[in-house]
Protein backbone atom coordinates (compact mmCIF):
# COMPACT_ATOMS: atom_id res chain seq x y z
CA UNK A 1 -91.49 43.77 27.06
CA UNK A 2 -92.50 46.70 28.92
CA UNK A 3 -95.57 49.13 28.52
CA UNK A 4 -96.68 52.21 29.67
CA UNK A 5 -98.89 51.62 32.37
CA UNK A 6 -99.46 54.75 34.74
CA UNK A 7 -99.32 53.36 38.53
CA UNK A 8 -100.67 55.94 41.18
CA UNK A 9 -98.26 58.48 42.56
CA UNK A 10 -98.69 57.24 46.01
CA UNK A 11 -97.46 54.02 45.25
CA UNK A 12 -96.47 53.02 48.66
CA UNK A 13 -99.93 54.24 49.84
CA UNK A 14 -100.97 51.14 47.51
CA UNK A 15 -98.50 48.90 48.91
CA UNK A 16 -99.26 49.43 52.68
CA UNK A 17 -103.38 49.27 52.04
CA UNK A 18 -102.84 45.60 50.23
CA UNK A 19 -100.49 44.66 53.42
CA UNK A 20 -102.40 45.95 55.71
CA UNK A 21 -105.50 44.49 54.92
CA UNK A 22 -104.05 40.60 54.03
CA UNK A 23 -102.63 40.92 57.49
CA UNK A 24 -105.53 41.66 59.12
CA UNK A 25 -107.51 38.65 57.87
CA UNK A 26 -106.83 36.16 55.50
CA UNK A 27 -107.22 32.24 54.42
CA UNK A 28 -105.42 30.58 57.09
CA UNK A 29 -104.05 27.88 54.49
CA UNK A 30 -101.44 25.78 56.17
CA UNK A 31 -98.45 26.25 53.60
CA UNK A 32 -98.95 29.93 54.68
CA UNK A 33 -97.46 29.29 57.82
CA UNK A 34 -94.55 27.35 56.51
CA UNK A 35 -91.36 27.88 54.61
CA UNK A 36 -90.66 24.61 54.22
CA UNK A 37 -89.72 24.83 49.98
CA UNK A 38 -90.63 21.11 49.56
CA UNK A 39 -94.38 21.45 51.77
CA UNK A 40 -94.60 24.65 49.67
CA UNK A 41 -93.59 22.81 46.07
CA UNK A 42 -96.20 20.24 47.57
CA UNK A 43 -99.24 22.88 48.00
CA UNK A 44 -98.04 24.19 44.51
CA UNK A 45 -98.41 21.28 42.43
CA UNK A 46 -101.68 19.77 44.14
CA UNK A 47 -102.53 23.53 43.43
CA UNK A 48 -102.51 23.71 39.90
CA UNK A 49 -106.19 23.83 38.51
CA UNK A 50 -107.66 22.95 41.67
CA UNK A 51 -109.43 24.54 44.25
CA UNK A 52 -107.39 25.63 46.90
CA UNK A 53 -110.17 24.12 50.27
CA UNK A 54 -110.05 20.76 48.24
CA UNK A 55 -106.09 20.57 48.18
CA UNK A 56 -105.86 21.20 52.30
CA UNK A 57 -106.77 18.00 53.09
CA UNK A 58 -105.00 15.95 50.55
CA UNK A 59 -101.36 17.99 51.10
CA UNK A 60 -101.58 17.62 54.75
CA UNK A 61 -102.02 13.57 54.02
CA UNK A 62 -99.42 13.88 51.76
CA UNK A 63 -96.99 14.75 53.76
CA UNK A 64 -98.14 12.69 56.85
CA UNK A 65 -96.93 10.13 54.44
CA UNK A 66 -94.04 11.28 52.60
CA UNK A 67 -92.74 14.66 55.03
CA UNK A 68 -89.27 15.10 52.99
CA UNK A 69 -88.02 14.93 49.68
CA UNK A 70 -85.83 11.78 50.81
CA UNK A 71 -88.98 10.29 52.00
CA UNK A 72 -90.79 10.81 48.73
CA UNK A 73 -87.71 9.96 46.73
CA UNK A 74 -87.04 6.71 48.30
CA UNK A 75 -91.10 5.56 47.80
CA UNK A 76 -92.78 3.65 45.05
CA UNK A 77 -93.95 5.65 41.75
CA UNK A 78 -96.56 3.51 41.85
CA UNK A 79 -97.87 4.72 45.25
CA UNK A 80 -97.55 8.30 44.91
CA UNK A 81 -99.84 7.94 41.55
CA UNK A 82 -102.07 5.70 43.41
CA UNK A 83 -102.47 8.48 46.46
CA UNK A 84 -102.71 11.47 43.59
CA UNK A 85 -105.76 9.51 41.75
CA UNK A 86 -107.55 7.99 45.04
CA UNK A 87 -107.55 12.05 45.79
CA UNK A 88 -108.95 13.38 42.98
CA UNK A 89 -106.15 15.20 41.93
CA UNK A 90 -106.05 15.11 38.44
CA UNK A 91 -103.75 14.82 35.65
CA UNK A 92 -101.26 11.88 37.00
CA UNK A 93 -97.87 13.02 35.60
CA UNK A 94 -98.31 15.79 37.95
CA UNK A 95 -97.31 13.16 40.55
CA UNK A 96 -94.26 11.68 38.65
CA UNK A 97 -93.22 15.12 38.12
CA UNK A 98 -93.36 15.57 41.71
CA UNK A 99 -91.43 12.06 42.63
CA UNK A 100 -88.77 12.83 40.13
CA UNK A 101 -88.34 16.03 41.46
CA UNK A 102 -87.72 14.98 45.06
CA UNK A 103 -85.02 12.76 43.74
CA UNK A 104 -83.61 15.31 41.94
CA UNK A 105 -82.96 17.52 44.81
CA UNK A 106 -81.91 14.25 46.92
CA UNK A 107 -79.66 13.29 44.11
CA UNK A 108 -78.20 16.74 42.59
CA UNK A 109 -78.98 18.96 45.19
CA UNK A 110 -78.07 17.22 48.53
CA UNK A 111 -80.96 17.59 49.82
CA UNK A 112 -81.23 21.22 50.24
CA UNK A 113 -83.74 22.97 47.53
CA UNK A 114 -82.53 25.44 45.22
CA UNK A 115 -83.33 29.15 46.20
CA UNK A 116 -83.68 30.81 43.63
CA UNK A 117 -86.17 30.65 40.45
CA UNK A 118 -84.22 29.88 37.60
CA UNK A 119 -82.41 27.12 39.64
CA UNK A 120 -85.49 25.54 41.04
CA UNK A 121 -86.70 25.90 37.23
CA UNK A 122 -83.87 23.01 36.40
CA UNK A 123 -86.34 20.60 38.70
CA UNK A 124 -88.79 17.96 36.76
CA UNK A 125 -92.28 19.52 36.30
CA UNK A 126 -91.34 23.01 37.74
CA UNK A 127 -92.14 25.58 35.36
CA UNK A 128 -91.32 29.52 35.63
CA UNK A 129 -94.81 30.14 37.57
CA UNK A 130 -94.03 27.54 40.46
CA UNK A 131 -90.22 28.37 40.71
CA UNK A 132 -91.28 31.58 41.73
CA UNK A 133 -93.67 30.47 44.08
CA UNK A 134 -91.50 28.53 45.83
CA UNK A 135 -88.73 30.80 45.52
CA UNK A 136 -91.15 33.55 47.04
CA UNK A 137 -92.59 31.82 49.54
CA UNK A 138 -89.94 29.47 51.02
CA UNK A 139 -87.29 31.50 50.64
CA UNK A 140 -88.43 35.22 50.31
CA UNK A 141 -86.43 35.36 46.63
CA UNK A 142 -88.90 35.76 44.17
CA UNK A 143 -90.50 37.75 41.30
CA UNK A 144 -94.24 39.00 41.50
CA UNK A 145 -96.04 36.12 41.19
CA UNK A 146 -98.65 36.39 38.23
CA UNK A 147 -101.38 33.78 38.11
CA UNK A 148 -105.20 34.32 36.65
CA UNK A 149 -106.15 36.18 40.01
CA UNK A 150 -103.36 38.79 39.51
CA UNK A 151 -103.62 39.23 36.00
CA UNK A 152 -107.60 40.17 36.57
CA UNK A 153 -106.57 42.41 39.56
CA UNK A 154 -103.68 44.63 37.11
CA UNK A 155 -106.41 44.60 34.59
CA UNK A 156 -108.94 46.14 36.84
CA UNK A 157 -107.02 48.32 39.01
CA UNK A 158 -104.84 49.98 36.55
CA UNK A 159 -106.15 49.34 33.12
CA UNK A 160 -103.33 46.58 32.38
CA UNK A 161 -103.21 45.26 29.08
CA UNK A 162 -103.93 41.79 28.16
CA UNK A 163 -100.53 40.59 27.46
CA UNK A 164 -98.66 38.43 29.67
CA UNK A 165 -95.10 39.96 28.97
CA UNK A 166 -97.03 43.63 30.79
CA UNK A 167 -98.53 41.89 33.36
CA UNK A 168 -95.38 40.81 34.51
CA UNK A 169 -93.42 44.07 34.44
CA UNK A 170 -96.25 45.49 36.00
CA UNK A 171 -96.22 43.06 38.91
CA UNK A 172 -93.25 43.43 39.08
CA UNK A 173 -92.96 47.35 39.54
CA UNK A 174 -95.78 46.89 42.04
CA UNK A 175 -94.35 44.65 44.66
CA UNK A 176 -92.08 45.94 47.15
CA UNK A 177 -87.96 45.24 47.05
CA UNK A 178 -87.26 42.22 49.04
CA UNK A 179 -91.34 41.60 50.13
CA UNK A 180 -91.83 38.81 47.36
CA UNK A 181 -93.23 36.65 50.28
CA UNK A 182 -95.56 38.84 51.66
CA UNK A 183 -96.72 40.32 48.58
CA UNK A 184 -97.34 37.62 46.78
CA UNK A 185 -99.42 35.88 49.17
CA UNK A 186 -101.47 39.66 49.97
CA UNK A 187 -102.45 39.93 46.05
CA UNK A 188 -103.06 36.93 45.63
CA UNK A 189 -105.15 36.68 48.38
CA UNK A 190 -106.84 40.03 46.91
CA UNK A 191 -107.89 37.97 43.61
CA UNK A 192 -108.91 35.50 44.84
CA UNK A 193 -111.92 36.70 47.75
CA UNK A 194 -112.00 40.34 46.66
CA UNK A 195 -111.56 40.87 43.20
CA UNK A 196 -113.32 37.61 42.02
CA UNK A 197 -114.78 37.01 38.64
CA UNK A 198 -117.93 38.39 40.18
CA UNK A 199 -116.12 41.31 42.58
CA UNK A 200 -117.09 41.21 46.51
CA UNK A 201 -115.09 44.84 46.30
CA UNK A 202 -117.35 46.22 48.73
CA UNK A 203 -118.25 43.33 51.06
CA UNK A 204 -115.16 42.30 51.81
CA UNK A 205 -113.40 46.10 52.22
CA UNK A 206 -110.99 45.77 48.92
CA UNK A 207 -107.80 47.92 49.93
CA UNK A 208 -107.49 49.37 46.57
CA UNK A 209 -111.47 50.68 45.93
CA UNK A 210 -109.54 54.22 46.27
CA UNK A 211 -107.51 53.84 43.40
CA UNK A 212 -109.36 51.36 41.16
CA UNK A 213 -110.23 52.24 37.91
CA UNK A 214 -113.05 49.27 37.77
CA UNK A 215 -114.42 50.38 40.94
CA UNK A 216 -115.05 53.95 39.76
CA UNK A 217 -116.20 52.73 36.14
CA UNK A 218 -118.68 50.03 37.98
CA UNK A 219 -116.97 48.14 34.25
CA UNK A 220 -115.06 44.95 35.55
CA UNK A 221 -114.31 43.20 32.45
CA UNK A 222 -111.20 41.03 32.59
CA UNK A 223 -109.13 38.26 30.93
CA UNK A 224 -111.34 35.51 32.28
CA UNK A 225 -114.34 37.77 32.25
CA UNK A 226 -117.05 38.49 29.43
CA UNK A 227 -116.41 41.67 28.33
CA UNK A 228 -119.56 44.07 29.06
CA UNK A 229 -121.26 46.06 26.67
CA UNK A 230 -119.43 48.65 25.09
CA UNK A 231 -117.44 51.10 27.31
CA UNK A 232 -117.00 53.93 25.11
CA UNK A 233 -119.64 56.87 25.66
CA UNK A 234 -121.24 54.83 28.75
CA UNK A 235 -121.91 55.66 31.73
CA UNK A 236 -119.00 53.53 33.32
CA UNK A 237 -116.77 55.65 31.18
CA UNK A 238 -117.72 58.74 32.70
CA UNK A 239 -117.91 57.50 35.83
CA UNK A 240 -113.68 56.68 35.74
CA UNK A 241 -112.98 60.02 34.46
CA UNK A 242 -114.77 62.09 37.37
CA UNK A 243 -113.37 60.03 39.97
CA UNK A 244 -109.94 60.55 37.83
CA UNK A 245 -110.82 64.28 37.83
CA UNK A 246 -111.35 64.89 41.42
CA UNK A 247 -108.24 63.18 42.09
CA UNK A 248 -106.34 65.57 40.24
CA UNK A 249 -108.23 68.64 41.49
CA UNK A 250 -109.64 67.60 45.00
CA UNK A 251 -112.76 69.44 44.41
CA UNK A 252 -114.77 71.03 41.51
CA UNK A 253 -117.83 73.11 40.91
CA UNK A 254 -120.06 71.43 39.05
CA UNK A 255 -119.88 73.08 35.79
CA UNK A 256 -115.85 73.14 36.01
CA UNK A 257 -115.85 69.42 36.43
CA UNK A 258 -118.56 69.00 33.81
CA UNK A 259 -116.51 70.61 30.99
CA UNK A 260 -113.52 68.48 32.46
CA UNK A 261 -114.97 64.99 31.57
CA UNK A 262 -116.73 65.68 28.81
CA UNK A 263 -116.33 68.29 25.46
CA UNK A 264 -119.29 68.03 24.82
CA UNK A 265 -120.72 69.41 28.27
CA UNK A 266 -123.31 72.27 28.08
CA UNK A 267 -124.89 73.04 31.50
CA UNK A 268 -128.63 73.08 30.12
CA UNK A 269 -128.02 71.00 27.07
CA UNK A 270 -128.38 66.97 27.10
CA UNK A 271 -125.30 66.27 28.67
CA UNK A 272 -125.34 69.37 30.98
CA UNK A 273 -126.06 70.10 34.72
CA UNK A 274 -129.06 67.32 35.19
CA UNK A 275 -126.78 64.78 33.52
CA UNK A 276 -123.76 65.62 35.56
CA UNK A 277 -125.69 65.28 38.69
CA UNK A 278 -126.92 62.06 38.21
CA UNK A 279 -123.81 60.14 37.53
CA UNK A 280 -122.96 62.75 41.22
CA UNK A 281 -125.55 60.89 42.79
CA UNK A 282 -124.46 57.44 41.52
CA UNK A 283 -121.26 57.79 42.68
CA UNK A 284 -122.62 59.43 46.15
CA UNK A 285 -124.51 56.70 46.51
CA UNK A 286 -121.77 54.46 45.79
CA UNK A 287 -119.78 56.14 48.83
CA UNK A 288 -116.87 57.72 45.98
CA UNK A 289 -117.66 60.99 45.86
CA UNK A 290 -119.59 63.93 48.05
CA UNK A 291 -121.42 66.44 46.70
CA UNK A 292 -122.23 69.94 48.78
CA UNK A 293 -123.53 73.32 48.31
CA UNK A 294 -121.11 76.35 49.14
CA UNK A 295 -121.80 80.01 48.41
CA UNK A 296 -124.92 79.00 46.26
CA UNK A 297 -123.15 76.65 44.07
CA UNK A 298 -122.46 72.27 43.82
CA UNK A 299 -119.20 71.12 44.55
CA UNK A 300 -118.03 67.72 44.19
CA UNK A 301 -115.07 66.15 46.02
CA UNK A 302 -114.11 62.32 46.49
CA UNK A 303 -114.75 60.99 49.97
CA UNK A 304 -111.97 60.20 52.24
């Protein structure tokens, strides 16, 4: 399934800003700086509905104790539960997944993992999300990845709907050919300190402020977010659709811009010049949009 989501013109601009700024700084987890598919199946697994700084220190201990699929293959069931509970890891048949798993590629797969996602799918316990993680970040061969951070990202940014199948193809025509490793990891990485449940867009420099719609609504309503009060006719609205209008036409007088975002607009009536200029002064304030005097009359412009 497909959808019509419109993606900015300057894609690539979008691409580079998200690389850029995961490259700059970033969680230094440790199965970042490995390609190792089993240490990254591993990180995966212990991953699954738990925090990500609680995980570091029991998949480092994990694999102190069991560093290769032969290793885990040839140990005790019993032991590899007993290390999974006496961690806190939750959910137990996570860890005979796991075991089973490493036999399988021991057993079936000579020891070498299975590259790409619909092969590593055929492994116990690996379902499409994690065969593309490890397909993405061991061997550079995946899909976008889509987890609850990205999903909240595409809904913010670029007015995604909420439907799985969309989120997907729109991942997917967002992420660079042959980059799944990178990528992945940078908007991930962007969900998951940036654009939070609570959004740190400004405090942590989001790449994408420029081109996202939440950021110039100030309406960041997701999937895994109470919706807000009602976005039609608010200010949030009309907030998107100047910083949308600008886009397209660089720089407006006031009344031009005014009869642009809203039918409605009168210069002296309710939703005229004074009402204009506030939301101006919001979004000046806000560091989106500048707002100057030439030959006698306002003009508005975004800020670059």
């Amino acid at each position: 399934m497909t959808a019509d989501v419109e993606l900015p013109d300057d894609l690539e601009a979008v691409r580079e800003a998200l690389v850029e700024w995961y490259e700059d700084d970033h969680r230094d987890f440790p199965w970042r700086r490995t390609d190792d598919p089993y240490a990254i199946l591993v990180s995966e697994v212990m991953s699954q509905q738990t925090q990500l700084e609680r995980v570091e220190e029991a998949w480092t201990a994990f694999l102190d104790r069991w560093p290769t699929t032969a290793g885990l293959a040839a140990a005790d069931r019993s032991d590899v539960v007993g290390f999974w509970t006496g961690h806190s890891l939750g959910y137990n048949n996570r860890a005979k997944y796991l075991h089973e798993a490493a036999r399988q590629v021991e057993s079936e797969y000579g020891g070498e993992f299975p590259e790409r996602p619909g092969e590593l799918e055929e492994l116990m316990g690996v379902g499409p999300y994690t065969a593309n993680a490890v397909a993405s970040f061991a061997f550079n061969e995946g899909d976008a990845v889509v987890d609850t951070n990205v999903k909240r990202v595409c809904y913010r940014a670029f007015n995604v709907p909420d439907d799985d199948a969309i989120f997907e193809d729109v991942a997917n025509r967002l992420m660079p050919e042959g980059e799944s490793r990178t990528w992945n990891n940078a908007v991930m990485e962007l969900g998951g300190v940036a654009c939070t449940k609570r959004p740190r867009c400004d405090e942590v420099g989001c790449p994408w402020r420029e081109w996202c719609s939440a950021y110039a609504s100030g309406d960041f309503t997701a999937p895994d977010v109470p919706t807000q009060p009602s976005f039609d006719g608010s200010r949030r609205q009309f907030r998107g659709r100047v910083i949308r209008t600008l886009r397209e036409y660089d720089e407006l007088r006031l009344d031009e811009l005014g009869h642009r975002v809203r039918v409605d607009y009168s210069p002296e009536g309710t939703h005229g010049r004074e009402w204009l200029e506030g939301l101006l002064e919001d979004l000046s304030a806000d560091g989106l949009v500048t707002i100057d005097t030439r030959n006698g009359e306002r003009v508005a412009r975004l800020r670059r």
